[in-house]
C-alpha atoms as a PDB file:
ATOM      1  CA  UNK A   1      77.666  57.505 -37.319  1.00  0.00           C
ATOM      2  CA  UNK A   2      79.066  60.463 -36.155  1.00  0.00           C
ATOM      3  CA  UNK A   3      81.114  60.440 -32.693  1.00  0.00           C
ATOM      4  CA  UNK A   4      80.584  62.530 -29.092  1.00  0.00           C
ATOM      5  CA  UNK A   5      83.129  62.128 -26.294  1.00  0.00           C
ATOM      6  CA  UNK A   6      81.076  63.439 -23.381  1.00  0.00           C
ATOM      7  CA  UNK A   7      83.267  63.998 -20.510  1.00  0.00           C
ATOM      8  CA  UNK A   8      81.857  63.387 -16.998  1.00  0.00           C
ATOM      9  CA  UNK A   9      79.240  61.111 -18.379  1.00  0.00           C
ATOM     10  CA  UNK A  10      78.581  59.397 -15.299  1.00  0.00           C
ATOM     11  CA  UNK A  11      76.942  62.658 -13.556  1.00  0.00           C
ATOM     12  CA  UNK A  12      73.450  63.641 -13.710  1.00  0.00           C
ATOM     13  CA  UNK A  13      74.235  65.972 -16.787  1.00  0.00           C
ATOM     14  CA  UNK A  14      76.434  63.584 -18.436  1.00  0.00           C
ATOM     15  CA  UNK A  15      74.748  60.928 -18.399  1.00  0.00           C
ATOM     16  CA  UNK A  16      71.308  62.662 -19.737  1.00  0.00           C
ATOM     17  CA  UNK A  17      73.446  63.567 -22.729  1.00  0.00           C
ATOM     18  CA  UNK A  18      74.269  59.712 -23.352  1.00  0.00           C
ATOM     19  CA  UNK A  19      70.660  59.591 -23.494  1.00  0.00           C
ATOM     20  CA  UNK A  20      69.709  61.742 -25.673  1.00  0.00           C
ATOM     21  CA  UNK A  21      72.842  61.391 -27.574  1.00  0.00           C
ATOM     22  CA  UNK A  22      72.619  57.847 -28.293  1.00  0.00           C
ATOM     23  CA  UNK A  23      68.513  58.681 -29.027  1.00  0.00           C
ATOM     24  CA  UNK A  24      69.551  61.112 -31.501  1.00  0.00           C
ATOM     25  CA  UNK A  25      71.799  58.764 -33.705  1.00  0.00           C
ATOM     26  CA  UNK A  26      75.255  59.359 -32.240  1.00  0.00           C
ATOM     27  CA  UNK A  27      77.716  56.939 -31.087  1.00  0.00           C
ATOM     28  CA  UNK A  28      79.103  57.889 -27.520  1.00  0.00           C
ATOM     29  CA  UNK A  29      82.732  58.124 -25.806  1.00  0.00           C
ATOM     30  CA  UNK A  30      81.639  58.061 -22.020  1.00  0.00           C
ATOM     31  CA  UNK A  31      84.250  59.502 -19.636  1.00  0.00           C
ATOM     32  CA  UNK A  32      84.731  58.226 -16.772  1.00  0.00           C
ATOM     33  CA  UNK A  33      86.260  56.549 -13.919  1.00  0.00           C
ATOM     34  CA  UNK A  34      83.218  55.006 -11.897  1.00  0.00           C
ATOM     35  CA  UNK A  35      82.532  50.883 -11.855  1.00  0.00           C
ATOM     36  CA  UNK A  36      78.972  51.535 -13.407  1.00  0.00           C
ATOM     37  CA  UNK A  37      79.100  54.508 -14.832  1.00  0.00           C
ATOM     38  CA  UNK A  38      75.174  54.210 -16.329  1.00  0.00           C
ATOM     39  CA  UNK A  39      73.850  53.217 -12.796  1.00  0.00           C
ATOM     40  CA  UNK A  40      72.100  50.304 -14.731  1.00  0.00           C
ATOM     41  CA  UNK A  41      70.513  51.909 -17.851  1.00  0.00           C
ATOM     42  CA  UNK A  42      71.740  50.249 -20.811  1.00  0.00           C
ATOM     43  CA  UNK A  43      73.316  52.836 -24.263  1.00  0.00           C
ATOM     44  CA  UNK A  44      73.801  51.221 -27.753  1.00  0.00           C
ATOM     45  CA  UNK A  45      76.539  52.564 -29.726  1.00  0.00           C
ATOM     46  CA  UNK A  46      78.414  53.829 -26.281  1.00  0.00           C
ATOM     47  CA  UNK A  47      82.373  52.848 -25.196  1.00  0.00           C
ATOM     48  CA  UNK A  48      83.444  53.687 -21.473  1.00  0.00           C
ATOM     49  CA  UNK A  49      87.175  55.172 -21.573  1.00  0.00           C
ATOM     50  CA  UNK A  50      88.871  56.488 -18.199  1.00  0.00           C
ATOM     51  CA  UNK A  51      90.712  59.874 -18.862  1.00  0.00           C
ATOM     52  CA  UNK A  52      92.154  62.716 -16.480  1.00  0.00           C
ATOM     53  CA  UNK A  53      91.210  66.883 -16.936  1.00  0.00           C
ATOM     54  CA  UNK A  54      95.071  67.019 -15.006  1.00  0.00           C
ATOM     55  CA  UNK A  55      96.773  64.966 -18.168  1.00  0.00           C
ATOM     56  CA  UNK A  56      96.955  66.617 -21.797  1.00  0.00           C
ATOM     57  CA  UNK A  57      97.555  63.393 -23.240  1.00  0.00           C
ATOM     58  CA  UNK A  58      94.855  61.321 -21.363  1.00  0.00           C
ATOM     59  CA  UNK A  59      92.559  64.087 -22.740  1.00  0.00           C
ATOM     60  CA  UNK A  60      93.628  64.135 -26.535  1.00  0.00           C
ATOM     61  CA  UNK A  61      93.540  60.059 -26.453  1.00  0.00           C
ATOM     62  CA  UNK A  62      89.557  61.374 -25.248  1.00  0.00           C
ATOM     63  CA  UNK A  63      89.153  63.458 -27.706  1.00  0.00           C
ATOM     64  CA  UNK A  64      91.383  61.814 -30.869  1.00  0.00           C
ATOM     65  CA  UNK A  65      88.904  60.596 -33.581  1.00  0.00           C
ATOM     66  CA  UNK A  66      85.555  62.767 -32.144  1.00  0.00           C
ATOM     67  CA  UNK A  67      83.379  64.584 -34.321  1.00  0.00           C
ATOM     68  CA  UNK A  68      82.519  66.457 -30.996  1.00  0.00           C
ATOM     69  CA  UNK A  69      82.586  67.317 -27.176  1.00  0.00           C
ATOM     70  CA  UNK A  70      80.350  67.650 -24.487  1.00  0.00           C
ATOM     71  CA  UNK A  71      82.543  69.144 -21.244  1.00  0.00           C
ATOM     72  CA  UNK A  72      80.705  69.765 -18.133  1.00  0.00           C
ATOM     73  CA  UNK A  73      81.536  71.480 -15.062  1.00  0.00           C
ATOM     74  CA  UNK A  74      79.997  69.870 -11.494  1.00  0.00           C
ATOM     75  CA  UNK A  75      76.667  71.161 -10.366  1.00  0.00           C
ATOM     76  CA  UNK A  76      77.881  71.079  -6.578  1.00  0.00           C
ATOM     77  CA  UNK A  77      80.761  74.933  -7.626  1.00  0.00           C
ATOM     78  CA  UNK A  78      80.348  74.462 -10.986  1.00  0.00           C
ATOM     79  CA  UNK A  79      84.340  75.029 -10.902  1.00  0.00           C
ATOM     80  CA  UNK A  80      86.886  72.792 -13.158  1.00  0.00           C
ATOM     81  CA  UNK A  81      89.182  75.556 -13.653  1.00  0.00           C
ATOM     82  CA  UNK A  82      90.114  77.733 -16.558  1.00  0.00           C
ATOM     83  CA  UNK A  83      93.229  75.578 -16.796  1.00  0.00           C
ATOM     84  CA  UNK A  84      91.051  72.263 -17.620  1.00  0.00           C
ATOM     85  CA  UNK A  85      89.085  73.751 -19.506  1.00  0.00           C
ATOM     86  CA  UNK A  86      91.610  75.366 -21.981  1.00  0.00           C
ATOM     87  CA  UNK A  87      92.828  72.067 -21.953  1.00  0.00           C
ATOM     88  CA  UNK A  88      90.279  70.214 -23.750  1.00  0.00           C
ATOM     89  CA  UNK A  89      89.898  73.079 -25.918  1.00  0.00           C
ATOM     90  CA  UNK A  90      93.161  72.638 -27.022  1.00  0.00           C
ATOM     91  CA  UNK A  91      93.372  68.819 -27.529  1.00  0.00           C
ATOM     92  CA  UNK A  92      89.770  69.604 -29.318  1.00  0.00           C
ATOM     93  CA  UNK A  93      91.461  71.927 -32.063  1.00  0.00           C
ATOM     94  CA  UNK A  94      94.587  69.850 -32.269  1.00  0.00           C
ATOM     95  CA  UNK A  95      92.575  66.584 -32.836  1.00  0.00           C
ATOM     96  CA  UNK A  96      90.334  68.731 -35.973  1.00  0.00           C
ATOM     97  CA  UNK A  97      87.319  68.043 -33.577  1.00  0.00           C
ATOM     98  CA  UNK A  98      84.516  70.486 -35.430  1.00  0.00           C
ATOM     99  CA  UNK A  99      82.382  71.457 -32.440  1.00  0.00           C
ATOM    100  CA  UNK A 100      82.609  71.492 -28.265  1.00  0.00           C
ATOM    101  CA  UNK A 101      80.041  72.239 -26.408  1.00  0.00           C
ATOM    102  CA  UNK A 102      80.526  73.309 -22.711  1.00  0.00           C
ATOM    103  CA  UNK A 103      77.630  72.904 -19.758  1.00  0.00           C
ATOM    104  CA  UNK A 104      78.235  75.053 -17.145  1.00  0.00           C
ATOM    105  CA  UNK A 105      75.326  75.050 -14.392  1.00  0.00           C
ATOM    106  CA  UNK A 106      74.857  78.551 -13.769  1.00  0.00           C
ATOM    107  CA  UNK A 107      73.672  81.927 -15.190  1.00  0.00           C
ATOM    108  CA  UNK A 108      76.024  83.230 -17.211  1.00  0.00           C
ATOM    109  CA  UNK A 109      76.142  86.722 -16.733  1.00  0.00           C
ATOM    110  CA  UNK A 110      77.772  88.896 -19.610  1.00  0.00           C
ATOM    111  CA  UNK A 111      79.685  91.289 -17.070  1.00  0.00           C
ATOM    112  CA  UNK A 112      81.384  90.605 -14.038  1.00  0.00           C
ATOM    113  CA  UNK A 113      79.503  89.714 -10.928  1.00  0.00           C
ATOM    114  CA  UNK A 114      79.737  90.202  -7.159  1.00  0.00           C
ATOM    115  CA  UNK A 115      79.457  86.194  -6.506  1.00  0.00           C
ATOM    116  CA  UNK A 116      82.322  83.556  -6.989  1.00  0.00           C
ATOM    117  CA  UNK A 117      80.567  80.992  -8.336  1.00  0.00           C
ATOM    118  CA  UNK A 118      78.868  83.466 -11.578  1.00  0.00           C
ATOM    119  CA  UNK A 119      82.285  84.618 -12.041  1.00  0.00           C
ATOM    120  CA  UNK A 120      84.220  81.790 -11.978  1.00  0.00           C
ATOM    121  CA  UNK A 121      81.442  80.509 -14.384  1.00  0.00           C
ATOM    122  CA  UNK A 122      81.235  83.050 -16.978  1.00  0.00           C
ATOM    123  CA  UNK A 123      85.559  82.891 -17.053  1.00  0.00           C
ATOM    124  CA  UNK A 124      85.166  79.175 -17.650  1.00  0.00           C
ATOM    125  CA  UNK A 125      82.930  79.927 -20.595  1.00  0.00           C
ATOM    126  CA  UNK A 126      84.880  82.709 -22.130  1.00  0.00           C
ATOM    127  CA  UNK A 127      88.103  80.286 -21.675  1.00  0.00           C
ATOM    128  CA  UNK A 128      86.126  77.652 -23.568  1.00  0.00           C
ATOM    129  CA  UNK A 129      86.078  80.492 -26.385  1.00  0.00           C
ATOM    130  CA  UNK A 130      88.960  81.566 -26.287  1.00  0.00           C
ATOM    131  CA  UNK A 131      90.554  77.981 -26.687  1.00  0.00           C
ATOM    132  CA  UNK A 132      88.409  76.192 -29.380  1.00  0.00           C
ATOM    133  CA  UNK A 133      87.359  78.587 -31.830  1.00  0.00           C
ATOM    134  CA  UNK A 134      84.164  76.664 -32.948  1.00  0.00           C
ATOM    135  CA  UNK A 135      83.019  76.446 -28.858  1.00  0.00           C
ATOM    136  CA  UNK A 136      79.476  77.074 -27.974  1.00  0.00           C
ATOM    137  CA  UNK A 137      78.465  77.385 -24.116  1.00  0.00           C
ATOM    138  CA  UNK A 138      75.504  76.574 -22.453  1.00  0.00           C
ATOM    139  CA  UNK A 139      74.755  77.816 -18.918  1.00  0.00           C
ATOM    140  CA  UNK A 140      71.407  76.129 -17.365  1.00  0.00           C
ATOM    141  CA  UNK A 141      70.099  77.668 -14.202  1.00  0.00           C
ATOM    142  CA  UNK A 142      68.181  75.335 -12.288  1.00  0.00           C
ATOM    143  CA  UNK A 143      67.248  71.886 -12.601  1.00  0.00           C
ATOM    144  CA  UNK A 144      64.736  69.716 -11.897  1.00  0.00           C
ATOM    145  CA  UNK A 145      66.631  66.574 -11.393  1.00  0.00           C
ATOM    146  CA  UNK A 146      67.609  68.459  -8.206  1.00  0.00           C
ATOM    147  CA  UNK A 147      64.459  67.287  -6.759  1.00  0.00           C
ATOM    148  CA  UNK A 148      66.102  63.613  -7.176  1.00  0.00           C
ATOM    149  CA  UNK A 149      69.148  63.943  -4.889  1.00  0.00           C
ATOM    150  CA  UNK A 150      69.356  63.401  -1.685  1.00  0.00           C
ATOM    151  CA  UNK A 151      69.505  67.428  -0.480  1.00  0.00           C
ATOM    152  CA  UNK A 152      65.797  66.804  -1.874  1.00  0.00           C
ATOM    153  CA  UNK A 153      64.481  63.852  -2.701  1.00  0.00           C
ATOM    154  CA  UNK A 154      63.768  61.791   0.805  1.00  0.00           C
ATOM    155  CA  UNK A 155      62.059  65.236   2.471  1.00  0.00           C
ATOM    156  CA  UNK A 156      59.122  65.191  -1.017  1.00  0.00           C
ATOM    157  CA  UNK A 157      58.847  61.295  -0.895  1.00  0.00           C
ATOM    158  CA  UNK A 158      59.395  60.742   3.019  1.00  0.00           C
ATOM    159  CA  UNK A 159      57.871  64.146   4.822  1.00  0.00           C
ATOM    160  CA  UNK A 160      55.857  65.673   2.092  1.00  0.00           C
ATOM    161  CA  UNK A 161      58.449  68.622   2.338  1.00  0.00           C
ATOM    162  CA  UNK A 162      59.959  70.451  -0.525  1.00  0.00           C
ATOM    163  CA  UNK A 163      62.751  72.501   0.897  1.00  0.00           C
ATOM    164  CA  UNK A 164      64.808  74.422  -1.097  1.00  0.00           C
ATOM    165  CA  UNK A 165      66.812  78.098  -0.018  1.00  0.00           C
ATOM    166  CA  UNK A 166      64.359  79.920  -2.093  1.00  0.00           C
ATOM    167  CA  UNK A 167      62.385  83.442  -1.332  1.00  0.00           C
ATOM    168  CA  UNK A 168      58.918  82.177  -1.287  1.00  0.00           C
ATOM    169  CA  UNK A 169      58.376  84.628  -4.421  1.00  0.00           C
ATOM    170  CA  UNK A 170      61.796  83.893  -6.628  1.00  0.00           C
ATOM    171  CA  UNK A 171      60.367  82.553  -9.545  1.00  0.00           C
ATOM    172  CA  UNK A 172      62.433  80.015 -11.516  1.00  0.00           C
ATOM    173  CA  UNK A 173      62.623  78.835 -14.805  1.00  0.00           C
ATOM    174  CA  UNK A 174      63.720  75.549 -13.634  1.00  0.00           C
ATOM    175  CA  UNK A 175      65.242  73.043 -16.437  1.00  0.00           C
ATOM    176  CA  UNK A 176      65.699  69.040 -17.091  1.00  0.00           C
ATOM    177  CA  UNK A 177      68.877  67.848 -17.616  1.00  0.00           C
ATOM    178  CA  UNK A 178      67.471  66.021 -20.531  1.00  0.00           C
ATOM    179  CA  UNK A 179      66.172  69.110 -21.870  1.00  0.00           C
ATOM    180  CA  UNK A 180      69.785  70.819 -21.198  1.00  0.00           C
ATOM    181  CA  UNK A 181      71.087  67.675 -23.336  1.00  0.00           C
ATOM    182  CA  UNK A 182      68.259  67.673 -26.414  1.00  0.00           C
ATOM    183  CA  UNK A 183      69.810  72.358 -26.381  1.00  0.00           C
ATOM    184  CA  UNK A 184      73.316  70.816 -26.143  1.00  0.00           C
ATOM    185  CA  UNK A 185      72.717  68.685 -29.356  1.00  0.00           C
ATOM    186  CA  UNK A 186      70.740  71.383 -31.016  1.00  0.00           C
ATOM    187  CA  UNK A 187      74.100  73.752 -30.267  1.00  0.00           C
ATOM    188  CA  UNK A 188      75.850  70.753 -31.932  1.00  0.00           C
ATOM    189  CA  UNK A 189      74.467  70.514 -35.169  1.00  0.00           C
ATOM    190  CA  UNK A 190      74.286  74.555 -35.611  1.00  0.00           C
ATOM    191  CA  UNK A 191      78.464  75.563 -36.620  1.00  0.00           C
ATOM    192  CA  UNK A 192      76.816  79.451 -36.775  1.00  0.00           C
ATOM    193  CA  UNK A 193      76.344  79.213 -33.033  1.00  0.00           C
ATOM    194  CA  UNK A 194      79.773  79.365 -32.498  1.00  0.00           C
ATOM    195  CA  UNK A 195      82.245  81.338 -30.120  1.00  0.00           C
ATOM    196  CA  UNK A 196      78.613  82.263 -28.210  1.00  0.00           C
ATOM    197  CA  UNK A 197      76.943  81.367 -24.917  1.00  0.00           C
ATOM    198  CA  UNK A 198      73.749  81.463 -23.532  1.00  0.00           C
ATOM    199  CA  UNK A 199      72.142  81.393 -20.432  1.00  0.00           C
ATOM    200  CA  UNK A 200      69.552  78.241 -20.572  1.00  0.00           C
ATOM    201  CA  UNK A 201      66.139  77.487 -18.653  1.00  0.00           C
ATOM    202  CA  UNK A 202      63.058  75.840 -18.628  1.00  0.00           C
ATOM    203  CA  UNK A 203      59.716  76.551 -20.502  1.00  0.00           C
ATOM    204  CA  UNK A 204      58.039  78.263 -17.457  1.00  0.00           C
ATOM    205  CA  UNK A 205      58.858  80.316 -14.086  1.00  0.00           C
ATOM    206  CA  UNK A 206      57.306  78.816 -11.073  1.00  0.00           C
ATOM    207  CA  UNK A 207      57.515  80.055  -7.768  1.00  0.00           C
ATOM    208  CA  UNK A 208      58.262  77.416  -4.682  1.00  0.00           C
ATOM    209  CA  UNK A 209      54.424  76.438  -3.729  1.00  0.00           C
ATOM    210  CA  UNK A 210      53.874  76.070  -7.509  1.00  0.00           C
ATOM    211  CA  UNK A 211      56.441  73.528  -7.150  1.00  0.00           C
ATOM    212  CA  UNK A 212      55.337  72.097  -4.656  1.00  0.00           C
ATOM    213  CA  UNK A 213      51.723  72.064  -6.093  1.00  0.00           C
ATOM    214  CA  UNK A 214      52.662  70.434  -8.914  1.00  0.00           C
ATOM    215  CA  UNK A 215      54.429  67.721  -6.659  1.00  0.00           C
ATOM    216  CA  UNK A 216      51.427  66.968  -5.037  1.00  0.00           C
ATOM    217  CA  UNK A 217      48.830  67.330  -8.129  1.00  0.00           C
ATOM    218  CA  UNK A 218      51.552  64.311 -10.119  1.00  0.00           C
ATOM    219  CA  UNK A 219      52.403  62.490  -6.970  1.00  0.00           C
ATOM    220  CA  UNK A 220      48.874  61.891  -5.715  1.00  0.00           C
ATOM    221  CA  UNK A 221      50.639  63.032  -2.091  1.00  0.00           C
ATOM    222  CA  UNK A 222      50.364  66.355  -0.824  1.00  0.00           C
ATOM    223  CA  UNK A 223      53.569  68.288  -0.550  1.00  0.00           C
ATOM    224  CA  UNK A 224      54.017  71.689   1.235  1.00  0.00           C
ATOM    225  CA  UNK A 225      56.985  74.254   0.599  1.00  0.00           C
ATOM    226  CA  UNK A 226      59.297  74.952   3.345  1.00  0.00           C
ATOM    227  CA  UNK A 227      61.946  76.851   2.767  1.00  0.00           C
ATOM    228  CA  UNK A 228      65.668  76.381   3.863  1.00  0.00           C
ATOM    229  CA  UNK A 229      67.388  79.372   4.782  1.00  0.00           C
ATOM    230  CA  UNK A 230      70.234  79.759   2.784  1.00  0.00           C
ATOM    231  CA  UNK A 231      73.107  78.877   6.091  1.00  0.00           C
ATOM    232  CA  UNK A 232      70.663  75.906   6.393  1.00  0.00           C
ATOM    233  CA  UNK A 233      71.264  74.959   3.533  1.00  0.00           C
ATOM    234  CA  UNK A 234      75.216  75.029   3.353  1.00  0.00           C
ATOM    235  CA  UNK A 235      75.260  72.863   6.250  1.00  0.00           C
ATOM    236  CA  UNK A 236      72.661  70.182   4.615  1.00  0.00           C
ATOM    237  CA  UNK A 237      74.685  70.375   1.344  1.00  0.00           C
ATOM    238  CA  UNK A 238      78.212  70.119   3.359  1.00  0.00           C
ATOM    239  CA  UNK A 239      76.029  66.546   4.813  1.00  0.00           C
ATOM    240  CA  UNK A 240      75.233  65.743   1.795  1.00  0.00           C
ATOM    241  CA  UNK A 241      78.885  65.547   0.638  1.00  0.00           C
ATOM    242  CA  UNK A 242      80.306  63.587   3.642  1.00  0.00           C
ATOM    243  CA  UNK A 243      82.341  66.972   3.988  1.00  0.00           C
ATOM    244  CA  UNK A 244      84.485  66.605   7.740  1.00  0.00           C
ATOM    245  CA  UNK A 245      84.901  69.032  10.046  1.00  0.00           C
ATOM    246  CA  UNK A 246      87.306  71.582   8.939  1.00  0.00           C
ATOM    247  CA  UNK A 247      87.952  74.583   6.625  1.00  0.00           C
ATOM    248  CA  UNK A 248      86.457  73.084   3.487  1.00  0.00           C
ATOM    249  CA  UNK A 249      83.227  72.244   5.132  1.00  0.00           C
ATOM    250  CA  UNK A 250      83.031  76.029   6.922  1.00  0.00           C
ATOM    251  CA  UNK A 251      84.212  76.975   3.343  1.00  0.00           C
ATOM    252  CA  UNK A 252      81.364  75.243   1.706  1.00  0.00           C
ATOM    253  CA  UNK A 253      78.447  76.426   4.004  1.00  0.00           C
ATOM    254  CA  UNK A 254      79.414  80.086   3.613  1.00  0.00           C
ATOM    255  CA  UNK A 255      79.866  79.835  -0.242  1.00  0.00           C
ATOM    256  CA  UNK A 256      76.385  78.183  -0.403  1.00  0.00           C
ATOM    257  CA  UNK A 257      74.673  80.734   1.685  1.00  0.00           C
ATOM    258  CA  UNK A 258      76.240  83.725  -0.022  1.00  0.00           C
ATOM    259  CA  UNK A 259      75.280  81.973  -3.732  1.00  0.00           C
ATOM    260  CA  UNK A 260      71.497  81.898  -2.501  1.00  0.00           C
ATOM    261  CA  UNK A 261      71.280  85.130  -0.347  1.00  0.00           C
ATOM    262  CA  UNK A 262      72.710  86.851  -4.062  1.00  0.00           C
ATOM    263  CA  UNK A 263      70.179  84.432  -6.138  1.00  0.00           C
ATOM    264  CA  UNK A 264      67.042  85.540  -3.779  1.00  0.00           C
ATOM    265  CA  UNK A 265      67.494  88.789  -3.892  1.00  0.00           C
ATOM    266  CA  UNK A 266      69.531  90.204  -6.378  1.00  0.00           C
ATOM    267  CA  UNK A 267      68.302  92.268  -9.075  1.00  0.00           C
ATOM    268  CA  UNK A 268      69.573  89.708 -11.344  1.00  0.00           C
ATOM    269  CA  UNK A 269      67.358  87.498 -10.978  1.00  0.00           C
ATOM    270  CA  UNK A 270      69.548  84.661 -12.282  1.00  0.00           C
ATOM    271  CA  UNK A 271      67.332  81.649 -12.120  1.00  0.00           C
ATOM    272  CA  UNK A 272      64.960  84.019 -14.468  1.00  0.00           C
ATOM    273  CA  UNK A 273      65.392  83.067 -18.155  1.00  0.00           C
ATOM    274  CA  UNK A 274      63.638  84.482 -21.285  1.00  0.00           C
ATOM    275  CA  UNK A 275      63.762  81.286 -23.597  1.00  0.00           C
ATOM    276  CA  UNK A 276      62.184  82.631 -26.089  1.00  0.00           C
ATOM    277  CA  UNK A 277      65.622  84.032 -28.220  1.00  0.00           C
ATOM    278  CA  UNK A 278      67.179  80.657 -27.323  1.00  0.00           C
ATOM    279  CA  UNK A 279      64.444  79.125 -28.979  1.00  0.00           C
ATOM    280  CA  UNK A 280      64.487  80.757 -32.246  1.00  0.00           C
ATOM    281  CA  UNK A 281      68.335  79.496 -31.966  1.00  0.00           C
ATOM    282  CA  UNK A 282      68.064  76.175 -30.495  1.00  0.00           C
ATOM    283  CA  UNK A 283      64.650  75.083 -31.579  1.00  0.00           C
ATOM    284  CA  UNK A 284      63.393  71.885 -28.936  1.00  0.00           C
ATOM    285  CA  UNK A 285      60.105  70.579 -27.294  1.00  0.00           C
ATOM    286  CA  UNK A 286      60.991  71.041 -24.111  1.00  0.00           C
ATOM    287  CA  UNK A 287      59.146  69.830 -20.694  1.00  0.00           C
ATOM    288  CA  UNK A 288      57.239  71.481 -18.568  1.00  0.00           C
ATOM    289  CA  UNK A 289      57.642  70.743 -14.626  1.00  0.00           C
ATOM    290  CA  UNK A 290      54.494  68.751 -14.526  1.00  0.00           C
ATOM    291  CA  UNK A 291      55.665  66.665 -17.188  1.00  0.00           C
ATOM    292  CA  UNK A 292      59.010  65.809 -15.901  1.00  0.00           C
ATOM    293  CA  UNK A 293      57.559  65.230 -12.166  1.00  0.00           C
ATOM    294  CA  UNK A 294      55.147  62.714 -14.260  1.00  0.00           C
ATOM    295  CA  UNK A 295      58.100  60.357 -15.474  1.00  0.00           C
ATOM    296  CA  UNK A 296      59.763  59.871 -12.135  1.00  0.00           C
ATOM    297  CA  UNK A 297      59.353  57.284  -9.510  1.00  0.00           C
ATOM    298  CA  UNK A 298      58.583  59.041  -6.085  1.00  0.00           C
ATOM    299  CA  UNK A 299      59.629  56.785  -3.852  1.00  0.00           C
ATOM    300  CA  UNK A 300      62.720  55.110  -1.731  1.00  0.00           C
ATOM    301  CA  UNK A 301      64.214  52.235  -3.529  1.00  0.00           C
ATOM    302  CA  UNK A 302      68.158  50.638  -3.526  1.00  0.00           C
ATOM    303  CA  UNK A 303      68.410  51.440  -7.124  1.00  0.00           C
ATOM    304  CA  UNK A 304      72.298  53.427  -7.554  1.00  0.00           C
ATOM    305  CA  UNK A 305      72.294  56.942  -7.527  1.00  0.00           C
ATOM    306  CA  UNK A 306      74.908  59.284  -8.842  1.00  0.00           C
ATOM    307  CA  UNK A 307      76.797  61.291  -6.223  1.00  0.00           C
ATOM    308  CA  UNK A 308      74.787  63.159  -3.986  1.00  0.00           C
ATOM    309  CA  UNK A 309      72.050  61.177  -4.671  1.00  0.00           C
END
């Protein structure tokens, strides 16, 4: 049984890659540092091991004995550095590990770009390149596990409000994180996709009140759009993260409200994806937004959460 070390496995992304990980056949290296990493659900064929991004040898003891890696960057800046990264690349080519596959949540432009967060993405990816020769990078735009956290989740279940810092005509091709996992694996098991990245999204571009139509078709409750702005929305994702008074939070709120003043209007159009070419690569069933809305629970319960919700 072939071997995964999946670092940050106890995040949204990584733990949807456990998932479909262990549902694909592979055993699992979880990393991470949390008490219950799995918030419950139950892996066969998965070990829990602690490591550090800051400590070359904590990584290659990570890595030592894989037959791959999953890395993934946080969906809150999507920033772990070039420095991490290169990192794990490193330990990854010193321990013979055959394939790594980097997440970053973000389009992945192939220029540079006016907003921090793109660029610092698209330098992460082409430092996962540059360090592991046999890399492949995955960029996913938008997800729908999103609508789970709570920047999202208590407005749709509580107030019949989905709020997001979207133009009322920005359509998105938004993603699962399962889906993101079942393109990871397919990256995986293809060695000719290597020292390449593409920009990943979902099956179908909706605009907000198809969203929120959808919502309330699946849910049996109606649900109206109403948008954030996009300063609104720094200072409910700076609440989200318990973030203090002080630069980081001021920091924070201006970053996230230049990020979606560039995503609504820019010519861009980065949540916009044409699957179609990742397809033919990466061939998957993947979900539509109905049918991810239809496997969730909508409402309030004590069940654990990952961070943010």
């Amino acid at each position: 049984m072939r071997l995964i070390t999946v670092f940050a496995a106890s995040g949204r992304q990584g733990l949807a890659q456990v998932r479909q990980l262990t549902r694909s056949g592979y055993a699992v290296l979880a990393i991470s540092r949390a008490a219950d990493p799995f918030y419950g659900e139950k892996f066969e064929n998965t070990e829990v091991l602690s490591a550090d991004l800051d400590d070359p040898e904590s990584v290659a003891r990570a890595v030592a004995g894989a037959d791959g890696v999953f890395l993934n960057c946080p969906l809150m800046s999507s920033d772990i550095g070039v420095t991490r990264i290169e990192t794990v690349g490193r330990a990854a080519v010193a321990a013979g590990v055959a394939r790594v596959i980097l997440h970053v949540p973000l389009w992945l432009p192939e220029d540079a770009v006016e907003d921090e967060w793109y660029e610092n993405g698209r330098q992460e990816a082409l430092a996962m390149l540059r360090s592991h020769p046999s890399a492949t990078v995955l960029g996913g735009v938008l997800f729908m596990d999103n609508l789970l956290t709570d920047w999202a989740f208590p407005d749709i279940v509580t107030k019949g409000l989905y709020r997001y810092p979207h133009n009322p005509e920005l359509g998105c091709n938004w993603i699962s994180l399962d889906d993101v996992a079942k393109l990871m694996i397919a990256a995986l098991e293809k060695p000719e996709l290597a020292g390449r990245y593409f920009t990943i999204g979902g099956p179908e571009r909706l605009r907000p009140r198809e969203v929120a139509a959808i919502l309330t078709e699946v849910t049996g409750h109606e649900v109206n759009f109403k948008p954030y702005t996009p300063r609104e929305y720094g200072y409910k994702m700076a609440d989200v993260f318990a973030l203090p008074p002080g630069d980081a939070r001021d920091w924070t709120v201006r970053r996230v409200e230049d990020f979606y003043v560039f995503n609504n209007f820019s010519p861009s159009q980065p949540f916009a994806v044409d699957m179609a070419e990742v397809l033919r690569e990466m061939p998957v069933q993947m979900e539509t937004m109905r049918e991810w809305v239809g496997r969730q629970v909508w409402e309030i319960t004590d069940a654990p959460r990952p961070p943010g919700g």
